[in-house]
PDB file of N, CA and C in Angstrom:
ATOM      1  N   UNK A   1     112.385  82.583  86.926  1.00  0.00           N
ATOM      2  CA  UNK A   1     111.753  83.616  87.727  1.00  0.00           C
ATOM      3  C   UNK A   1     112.014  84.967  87.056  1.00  0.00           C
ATOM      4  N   UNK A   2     111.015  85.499  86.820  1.00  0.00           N
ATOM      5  CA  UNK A   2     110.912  87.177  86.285  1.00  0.00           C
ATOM      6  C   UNK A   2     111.443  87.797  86.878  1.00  0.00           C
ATOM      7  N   UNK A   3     111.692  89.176  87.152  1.00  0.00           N
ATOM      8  CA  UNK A   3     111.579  89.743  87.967  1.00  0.00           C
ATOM      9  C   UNK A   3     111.568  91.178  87.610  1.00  0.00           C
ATOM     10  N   UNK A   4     110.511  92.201  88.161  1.00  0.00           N
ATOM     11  CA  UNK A   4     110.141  93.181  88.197  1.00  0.00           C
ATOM     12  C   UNK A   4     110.380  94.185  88.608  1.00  0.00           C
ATOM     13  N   UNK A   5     110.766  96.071  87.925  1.00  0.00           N
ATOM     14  CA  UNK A   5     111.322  97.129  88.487  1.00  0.00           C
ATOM     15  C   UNK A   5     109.625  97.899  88.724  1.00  0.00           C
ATOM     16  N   UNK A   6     110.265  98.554  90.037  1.00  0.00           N
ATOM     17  CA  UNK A   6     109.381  99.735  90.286  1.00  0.00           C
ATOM     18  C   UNK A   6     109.549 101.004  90.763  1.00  0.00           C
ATOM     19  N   UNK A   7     108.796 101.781  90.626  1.00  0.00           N
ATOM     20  CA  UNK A   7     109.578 103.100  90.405  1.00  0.00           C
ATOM     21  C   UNK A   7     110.025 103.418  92.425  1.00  0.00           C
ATOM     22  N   UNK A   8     109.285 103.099  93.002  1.00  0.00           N
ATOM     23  CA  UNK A   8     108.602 103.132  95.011  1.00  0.00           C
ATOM     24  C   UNK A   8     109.670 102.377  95.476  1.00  0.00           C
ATOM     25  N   UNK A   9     110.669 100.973  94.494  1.00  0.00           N
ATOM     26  CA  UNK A   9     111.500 100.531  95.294  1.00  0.00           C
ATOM     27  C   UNK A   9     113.005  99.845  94.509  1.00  0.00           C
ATOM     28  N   UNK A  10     113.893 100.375  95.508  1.00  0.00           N
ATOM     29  CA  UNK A  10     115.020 100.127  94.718  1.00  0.00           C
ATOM     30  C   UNK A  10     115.422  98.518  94.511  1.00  0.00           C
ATOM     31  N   UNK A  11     114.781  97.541  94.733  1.00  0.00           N
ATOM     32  CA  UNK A  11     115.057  96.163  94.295  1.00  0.00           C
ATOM     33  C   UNK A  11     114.274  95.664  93.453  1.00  0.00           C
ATOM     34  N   UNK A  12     114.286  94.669  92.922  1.00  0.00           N
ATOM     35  CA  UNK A  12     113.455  93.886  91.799  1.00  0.00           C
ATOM     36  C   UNK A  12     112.646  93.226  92.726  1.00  0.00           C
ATOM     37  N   UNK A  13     111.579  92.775  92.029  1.00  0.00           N
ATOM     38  CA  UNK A  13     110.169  92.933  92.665  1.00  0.00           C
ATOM     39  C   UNK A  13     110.036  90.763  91.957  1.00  0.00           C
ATOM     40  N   UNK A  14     109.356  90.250  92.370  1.00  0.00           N
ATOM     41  CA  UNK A  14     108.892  89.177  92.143  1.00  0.00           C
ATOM     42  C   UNK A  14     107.724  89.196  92.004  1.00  0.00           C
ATOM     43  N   UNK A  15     107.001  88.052  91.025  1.00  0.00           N
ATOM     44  CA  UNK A  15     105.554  88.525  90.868  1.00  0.00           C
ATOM     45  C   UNK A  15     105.119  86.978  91.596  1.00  0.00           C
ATOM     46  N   UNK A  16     103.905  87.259  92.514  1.00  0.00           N
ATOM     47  CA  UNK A  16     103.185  86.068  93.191  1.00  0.00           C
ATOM     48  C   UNK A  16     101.930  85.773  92.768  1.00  0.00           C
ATOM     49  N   UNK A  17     102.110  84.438  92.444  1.00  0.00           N
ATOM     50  CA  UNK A  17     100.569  84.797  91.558  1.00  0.00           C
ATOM     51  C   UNK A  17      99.414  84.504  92.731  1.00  0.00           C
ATOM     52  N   UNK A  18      99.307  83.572  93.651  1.00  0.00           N
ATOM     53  CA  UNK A  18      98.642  83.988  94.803  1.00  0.00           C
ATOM     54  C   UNK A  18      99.175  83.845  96.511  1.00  0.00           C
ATOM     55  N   UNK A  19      98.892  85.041  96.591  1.00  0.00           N
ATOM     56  CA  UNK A  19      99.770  85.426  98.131  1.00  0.00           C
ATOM     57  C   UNK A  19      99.018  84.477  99.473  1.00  0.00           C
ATOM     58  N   UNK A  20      99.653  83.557 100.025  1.00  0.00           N
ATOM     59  CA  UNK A  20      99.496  82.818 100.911  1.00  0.00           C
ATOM     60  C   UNK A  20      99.664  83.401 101.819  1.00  0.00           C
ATOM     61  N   UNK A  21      98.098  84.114 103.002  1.00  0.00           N
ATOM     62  CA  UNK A  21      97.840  84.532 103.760  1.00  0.00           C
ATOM     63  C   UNK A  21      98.324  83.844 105.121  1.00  0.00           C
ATOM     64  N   UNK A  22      97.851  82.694 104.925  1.00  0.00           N
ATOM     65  CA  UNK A  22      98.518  81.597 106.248  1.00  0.00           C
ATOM     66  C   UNK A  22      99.498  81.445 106.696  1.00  0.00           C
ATOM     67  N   UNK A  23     100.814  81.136 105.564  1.00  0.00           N
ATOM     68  CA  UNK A  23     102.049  81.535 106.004  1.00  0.00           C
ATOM     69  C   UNK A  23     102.613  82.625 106.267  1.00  0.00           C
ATOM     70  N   UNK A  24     102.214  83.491 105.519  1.00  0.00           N
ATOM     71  CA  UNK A  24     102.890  84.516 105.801  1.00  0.00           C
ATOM     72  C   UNK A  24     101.936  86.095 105.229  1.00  0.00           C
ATOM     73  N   UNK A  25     102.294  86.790 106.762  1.00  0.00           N
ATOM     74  CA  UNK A  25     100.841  88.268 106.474  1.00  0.00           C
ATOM     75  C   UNK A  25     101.833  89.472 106.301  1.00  0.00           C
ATOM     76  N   UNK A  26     101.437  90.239 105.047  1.00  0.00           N
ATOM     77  CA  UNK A  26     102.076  91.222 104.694  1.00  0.00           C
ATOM     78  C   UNK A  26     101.126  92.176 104.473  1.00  0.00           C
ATOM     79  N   UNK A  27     101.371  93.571 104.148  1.00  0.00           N
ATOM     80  CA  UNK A  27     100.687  94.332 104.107  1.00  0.00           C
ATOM     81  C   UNK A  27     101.384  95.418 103.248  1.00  0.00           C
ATOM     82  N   UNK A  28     100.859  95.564 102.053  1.00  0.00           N
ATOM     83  CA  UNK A  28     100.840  95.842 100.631  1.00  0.00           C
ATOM     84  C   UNK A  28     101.544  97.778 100.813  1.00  0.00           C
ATOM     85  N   UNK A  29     103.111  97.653 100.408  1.00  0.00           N
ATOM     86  CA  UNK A  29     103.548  98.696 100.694  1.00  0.00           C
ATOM     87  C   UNK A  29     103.107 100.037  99.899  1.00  0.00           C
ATOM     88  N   UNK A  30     102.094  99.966  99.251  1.00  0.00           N
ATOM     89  CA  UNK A  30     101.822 101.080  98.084  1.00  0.00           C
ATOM     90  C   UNK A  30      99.953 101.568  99.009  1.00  0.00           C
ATOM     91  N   UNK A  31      99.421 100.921  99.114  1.00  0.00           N
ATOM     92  CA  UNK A  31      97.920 100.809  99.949  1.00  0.00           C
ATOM     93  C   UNK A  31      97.712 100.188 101.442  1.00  0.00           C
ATOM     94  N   UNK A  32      98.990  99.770 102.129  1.00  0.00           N
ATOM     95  CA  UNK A  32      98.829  99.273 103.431  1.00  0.00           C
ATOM     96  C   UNK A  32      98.167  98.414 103.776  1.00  0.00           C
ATOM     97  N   UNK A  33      96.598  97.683 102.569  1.00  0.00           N
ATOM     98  CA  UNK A  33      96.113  97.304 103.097  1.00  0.00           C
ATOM     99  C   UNK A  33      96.466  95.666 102.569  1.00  0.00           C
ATOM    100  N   UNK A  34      96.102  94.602 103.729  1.00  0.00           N
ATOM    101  CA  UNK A  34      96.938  93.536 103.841  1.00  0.00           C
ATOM    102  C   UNK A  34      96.732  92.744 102.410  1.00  0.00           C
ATOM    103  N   UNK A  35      97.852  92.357 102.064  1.00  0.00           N
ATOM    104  CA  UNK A  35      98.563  91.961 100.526  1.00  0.00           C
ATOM    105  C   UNK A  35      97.743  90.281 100.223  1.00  0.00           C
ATOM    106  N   UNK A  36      96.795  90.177  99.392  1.00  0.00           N
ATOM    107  CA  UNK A  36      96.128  89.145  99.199  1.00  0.00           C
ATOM    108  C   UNK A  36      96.612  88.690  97.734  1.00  0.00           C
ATOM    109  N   UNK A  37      96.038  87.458  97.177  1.00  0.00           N
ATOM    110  CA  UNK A  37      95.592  87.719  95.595  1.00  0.00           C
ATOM    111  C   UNK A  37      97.081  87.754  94.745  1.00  0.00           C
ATOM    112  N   UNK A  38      97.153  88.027  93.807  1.00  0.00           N
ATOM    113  CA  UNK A  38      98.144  88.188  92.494  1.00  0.00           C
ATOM    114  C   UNK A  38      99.015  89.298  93.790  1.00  0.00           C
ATOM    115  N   UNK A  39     100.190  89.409  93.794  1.00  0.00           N
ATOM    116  CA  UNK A  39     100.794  90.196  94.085  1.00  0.00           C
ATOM    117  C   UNK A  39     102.638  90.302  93.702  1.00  0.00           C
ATOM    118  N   UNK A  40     103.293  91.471  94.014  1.00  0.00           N
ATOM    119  CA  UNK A  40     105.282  91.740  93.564  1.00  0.00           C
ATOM    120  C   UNK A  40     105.832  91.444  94.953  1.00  0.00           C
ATOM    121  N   UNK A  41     106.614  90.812  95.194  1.00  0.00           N
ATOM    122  CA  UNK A  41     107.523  90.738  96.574  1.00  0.00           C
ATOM    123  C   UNK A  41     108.674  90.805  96.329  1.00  0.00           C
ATOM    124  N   UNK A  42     109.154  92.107  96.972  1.00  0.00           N
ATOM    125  CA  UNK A  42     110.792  92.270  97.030  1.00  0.00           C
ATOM    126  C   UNK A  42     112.008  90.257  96.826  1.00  0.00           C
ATOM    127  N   UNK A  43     112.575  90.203  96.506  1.00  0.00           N
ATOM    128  CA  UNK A  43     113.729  89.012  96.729  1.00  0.00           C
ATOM    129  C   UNK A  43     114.339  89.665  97.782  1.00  0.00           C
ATOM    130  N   UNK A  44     114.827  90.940  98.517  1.00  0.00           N
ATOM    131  CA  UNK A  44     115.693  91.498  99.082  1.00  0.00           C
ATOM    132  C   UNK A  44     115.250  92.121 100.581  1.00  0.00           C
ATOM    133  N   UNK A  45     114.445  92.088 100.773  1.00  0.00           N
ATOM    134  CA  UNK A  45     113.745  92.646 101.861  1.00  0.00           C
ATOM    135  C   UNK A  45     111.879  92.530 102.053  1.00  0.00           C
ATOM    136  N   UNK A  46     111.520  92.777 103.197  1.00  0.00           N
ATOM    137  CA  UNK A  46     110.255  92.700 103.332  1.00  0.00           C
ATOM    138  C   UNK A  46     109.203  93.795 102.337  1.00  0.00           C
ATOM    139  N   UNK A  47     109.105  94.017 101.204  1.00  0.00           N
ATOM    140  CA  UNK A  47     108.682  94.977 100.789  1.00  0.00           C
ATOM    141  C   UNK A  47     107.445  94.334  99.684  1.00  0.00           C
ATOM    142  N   UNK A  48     106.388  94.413  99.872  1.00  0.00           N
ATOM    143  CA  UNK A  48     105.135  94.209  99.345  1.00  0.00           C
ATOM    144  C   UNK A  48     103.949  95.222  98.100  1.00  0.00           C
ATOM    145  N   UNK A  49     103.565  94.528  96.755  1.00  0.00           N
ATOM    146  CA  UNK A  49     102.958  95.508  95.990  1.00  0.00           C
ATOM    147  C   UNK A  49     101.992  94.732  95.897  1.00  0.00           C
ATOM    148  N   UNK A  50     100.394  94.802  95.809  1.00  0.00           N
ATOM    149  CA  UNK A  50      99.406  94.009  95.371  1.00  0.00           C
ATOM    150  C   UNK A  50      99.193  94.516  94.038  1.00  0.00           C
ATOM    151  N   UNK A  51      98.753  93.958  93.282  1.00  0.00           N
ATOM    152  CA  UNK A  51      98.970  93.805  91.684  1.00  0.00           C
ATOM    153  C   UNK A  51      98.244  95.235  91.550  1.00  0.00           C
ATOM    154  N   UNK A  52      97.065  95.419  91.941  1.00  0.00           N
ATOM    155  CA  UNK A  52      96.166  97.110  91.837  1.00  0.00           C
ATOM    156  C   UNK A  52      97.566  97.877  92.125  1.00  0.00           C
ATOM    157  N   UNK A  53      98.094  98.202  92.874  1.00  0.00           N
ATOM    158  CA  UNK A  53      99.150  99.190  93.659  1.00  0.00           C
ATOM    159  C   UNK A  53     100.451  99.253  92.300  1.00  0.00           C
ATOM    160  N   UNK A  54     101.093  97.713  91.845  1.00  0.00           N
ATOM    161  CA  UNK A  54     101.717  97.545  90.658  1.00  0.00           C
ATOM    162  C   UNK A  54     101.581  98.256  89.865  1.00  0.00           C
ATOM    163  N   UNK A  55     100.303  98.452  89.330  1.00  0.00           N
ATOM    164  CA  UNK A  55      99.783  99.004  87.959  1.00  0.00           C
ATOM    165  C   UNK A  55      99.020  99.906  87.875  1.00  0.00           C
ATOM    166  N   UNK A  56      99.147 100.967  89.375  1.00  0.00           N
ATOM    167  CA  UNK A  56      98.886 101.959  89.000  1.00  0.00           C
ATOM    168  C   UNK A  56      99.066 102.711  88.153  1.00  0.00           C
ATOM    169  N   UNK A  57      98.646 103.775  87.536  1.00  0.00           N
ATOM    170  CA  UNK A  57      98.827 104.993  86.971  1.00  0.00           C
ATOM    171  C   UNK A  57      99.946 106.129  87.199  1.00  0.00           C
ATOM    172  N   UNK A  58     101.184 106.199  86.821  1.00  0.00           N
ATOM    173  CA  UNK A  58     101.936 107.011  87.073  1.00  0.00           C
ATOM    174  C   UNK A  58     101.459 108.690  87.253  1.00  0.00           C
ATOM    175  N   UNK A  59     100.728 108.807  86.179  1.00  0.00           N
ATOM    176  CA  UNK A  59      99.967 109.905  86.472  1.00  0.00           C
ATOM    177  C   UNK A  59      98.130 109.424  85.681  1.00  0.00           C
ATOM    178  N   UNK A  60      97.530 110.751  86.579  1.00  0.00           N
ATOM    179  CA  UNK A  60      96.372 110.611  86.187  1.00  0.00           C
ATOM    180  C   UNK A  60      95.570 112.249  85.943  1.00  0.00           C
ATOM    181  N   UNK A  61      94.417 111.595  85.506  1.00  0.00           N
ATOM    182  CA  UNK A  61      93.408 113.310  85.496  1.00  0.00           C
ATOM    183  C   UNK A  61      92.240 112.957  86.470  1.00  0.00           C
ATOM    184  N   UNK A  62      92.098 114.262  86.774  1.00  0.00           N
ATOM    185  CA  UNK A  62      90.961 114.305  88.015  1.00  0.00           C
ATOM    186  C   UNK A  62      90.172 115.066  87.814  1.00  0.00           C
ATOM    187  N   UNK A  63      88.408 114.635  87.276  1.00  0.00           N
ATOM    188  CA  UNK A  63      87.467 116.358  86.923  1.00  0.00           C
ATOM    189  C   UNK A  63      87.253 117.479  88.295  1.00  0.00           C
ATOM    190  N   UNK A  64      87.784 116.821  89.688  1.00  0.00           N
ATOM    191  CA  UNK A  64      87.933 117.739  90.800  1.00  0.00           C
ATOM    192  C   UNK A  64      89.372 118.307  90.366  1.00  0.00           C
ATOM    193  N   UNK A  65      90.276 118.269  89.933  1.00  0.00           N
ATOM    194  CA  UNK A  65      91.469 118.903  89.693  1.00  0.00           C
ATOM    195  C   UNK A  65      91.545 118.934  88.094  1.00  0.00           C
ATOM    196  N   UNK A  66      91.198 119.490  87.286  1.00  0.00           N
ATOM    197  CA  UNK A  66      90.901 119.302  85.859  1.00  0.00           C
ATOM    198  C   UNK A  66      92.372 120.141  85.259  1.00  0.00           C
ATOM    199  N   UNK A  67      93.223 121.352  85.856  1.00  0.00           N
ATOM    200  CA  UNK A  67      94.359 122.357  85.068  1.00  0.00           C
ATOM    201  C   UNK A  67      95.242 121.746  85.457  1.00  0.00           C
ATOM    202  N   UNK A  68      95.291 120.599  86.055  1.00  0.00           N
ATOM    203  CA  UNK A  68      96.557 120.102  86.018  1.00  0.00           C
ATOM    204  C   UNK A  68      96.858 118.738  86.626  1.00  0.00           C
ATOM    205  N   UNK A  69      97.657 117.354  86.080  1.00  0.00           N
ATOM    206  CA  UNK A  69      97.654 115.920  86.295  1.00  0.00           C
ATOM    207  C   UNK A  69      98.125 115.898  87.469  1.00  0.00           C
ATOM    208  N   UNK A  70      97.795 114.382  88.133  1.00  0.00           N
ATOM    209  CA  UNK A  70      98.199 113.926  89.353  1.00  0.00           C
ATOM    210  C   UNK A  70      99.044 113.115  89.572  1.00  0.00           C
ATOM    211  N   UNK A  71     100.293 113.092  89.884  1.00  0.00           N
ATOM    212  CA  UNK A  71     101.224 112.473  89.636  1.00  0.00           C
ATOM    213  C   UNK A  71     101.468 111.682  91.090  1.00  0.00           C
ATOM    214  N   UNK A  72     101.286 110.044  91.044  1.00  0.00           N
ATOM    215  CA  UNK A  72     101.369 108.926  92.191  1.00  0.00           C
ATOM    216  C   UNK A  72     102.996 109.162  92.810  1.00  0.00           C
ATOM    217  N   UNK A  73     102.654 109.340  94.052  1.00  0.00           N
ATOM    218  CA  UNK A  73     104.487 109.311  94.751  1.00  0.00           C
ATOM    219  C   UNK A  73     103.944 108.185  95.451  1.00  0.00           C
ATOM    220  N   UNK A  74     105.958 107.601  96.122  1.00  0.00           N
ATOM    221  CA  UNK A  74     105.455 106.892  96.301  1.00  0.00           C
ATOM    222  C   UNK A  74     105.125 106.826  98.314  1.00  0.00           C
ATOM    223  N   UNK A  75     105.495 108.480  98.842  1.00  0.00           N
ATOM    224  CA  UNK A  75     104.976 108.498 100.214  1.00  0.00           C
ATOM    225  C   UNK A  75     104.532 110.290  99.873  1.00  0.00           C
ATOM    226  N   UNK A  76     103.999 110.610 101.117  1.00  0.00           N
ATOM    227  CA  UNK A  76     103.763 111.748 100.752  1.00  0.00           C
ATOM    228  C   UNK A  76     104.596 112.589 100.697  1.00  0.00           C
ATOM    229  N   UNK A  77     104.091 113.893  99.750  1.00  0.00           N
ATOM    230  CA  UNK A  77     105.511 114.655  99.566  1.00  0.00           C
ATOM    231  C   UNK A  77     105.403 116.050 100.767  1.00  0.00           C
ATOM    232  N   UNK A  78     104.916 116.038 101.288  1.00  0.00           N
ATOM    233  CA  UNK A  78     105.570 117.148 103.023  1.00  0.00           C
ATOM    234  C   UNK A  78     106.020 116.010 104.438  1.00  0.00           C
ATOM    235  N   UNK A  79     106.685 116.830 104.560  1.00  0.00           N
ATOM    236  CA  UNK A  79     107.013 116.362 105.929  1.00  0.00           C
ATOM    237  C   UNK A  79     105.763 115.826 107.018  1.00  0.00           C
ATOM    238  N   UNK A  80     105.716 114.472 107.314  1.00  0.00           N
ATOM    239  CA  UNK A  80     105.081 114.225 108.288  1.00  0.00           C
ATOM    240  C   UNK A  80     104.622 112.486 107.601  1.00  0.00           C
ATOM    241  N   UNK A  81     103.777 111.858 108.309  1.00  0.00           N
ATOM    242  CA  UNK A  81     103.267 110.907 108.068  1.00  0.00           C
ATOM    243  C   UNK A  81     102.438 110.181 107.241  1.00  0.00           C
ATOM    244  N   UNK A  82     101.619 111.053 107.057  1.00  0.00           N
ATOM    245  CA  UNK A  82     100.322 110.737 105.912  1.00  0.00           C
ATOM    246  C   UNK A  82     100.033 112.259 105.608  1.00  0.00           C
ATOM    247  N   UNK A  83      99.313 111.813 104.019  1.00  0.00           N
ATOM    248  CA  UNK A  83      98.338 113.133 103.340  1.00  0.00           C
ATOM    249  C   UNK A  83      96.987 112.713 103.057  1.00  0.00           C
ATOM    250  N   UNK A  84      96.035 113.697 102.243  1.00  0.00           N
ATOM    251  CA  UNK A  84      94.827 113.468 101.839  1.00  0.00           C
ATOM    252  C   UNK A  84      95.521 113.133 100.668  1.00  0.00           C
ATOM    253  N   UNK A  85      95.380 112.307 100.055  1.00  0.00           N
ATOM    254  CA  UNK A  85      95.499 111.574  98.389  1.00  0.00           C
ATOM    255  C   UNK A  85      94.334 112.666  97.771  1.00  0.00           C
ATOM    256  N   UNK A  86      94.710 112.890  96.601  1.00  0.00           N
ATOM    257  CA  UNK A  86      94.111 113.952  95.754  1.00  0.00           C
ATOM    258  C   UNK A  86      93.373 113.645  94.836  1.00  0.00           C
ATOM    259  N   UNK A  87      93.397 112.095  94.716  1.00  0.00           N
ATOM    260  CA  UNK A  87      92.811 111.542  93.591  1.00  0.00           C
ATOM    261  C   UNK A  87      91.457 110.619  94.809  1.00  0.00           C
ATOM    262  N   UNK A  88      91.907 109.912  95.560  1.00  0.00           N
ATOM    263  CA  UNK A  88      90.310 109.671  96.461  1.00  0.00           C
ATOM    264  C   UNK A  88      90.163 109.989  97.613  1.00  0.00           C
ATOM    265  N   UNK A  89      91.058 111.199  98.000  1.00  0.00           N
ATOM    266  CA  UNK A  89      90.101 112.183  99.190  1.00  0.00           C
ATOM    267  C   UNK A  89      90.416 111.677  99.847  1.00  0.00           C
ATOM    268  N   UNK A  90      91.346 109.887 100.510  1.00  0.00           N
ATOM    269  CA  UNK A  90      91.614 109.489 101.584  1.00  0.00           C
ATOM    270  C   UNK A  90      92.339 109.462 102.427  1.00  0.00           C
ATOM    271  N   UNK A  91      92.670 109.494 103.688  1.00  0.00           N
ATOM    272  CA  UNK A  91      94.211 109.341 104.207  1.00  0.00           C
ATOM    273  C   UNK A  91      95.350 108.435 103.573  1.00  0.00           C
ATOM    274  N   UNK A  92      96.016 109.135 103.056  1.00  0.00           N
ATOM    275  CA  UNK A  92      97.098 107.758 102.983  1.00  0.00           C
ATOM    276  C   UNK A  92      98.503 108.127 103.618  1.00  0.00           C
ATOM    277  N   UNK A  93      99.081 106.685 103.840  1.00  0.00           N
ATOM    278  CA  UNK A  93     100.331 106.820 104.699  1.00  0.00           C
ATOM    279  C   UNK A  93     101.180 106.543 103.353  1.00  0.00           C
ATOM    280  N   UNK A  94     101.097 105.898 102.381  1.00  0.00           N
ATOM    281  CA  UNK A  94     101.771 105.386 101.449  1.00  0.00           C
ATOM    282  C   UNK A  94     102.286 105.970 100.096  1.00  0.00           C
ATOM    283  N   UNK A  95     101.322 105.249  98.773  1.00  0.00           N
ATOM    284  CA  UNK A  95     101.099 106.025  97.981  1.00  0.00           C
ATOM    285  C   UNK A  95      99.958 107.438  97.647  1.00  0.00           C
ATOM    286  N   UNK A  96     100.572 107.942  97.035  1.00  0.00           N
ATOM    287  CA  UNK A  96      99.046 109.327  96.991  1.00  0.00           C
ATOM    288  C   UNK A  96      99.257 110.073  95.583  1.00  0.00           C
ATOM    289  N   UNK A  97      98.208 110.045  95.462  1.00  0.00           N
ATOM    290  CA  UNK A  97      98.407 110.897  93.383  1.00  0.00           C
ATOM    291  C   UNK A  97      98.459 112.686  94.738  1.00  0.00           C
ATOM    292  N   UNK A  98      99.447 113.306  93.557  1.00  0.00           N
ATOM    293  CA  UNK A  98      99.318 114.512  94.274  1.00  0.00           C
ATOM    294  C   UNK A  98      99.335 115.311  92.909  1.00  0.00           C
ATOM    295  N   UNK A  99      99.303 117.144  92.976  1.00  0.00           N
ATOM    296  CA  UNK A  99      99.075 117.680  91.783  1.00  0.00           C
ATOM    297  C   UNK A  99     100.777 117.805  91.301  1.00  0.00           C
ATOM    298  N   UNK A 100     100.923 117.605  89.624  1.00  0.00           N
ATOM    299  CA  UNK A 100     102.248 117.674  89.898  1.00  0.00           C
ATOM    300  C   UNK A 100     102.698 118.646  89.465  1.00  0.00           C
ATOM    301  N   UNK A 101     102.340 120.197  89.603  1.00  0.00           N
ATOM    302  CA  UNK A 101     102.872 121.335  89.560  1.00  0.00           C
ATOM    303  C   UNK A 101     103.221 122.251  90.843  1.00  0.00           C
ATOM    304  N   UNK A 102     103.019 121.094  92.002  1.00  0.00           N
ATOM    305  CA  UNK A 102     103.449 121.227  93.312  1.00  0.00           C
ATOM    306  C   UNK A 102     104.084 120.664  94.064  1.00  0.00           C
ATOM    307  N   UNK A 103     105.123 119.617  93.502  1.00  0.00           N
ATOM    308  CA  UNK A 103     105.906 119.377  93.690  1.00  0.00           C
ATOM    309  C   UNK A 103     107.532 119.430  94.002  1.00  0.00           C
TER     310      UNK A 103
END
């Protein structure tokens, strides 16, 4: 068994190559949305990555934000619950590219 670091969680990560919905329903700690398909599962706790969320982009460029990169956290960085993600405009509770000269 492999096992995998990520930057969002302090345990090693396991890689699943397909996530068995039937037994057991998780919901993908980087996108919330429920963990299907190729996916990382904590050994240590309930903590879920679907392979997209895995391999995100640590940072990225945005032609709506073009002077400066977007750097993925892995919750939002103000106080409160969720932000607008900067990279697709959406709510997120989770991960969110934000600008990273405002950090």
């Amino acid at each position: 068994m492999e096992l995998h670091h990520h930057f969002s969680h302090e345990h090693p990560l396991e890689f699943i190559e397909e996530h068995n919905l039937k037994s057991e329903k998780a919901n993908c700690s980087g996108c919330g949305e429920q963990a299907s398909g190729p996916s990382y599962s904590c050994t240590e706790c309930e903590f879920y990555l679907d392979k997209k969320c895995f391999e995100a982009s640590p940072e990225v460029n945005h032609p709506f934000h073009p002077n400066h990169s977007l750097k993925l956290l892995a919750s939002p960085p103000y106080i409160g619950s969720w932000a607008i993600c900067a990279f697709c405009d959406r709510r997120c509770e989770n991960f969110v590219y934000h600008c990273s000269t405002n950090l």
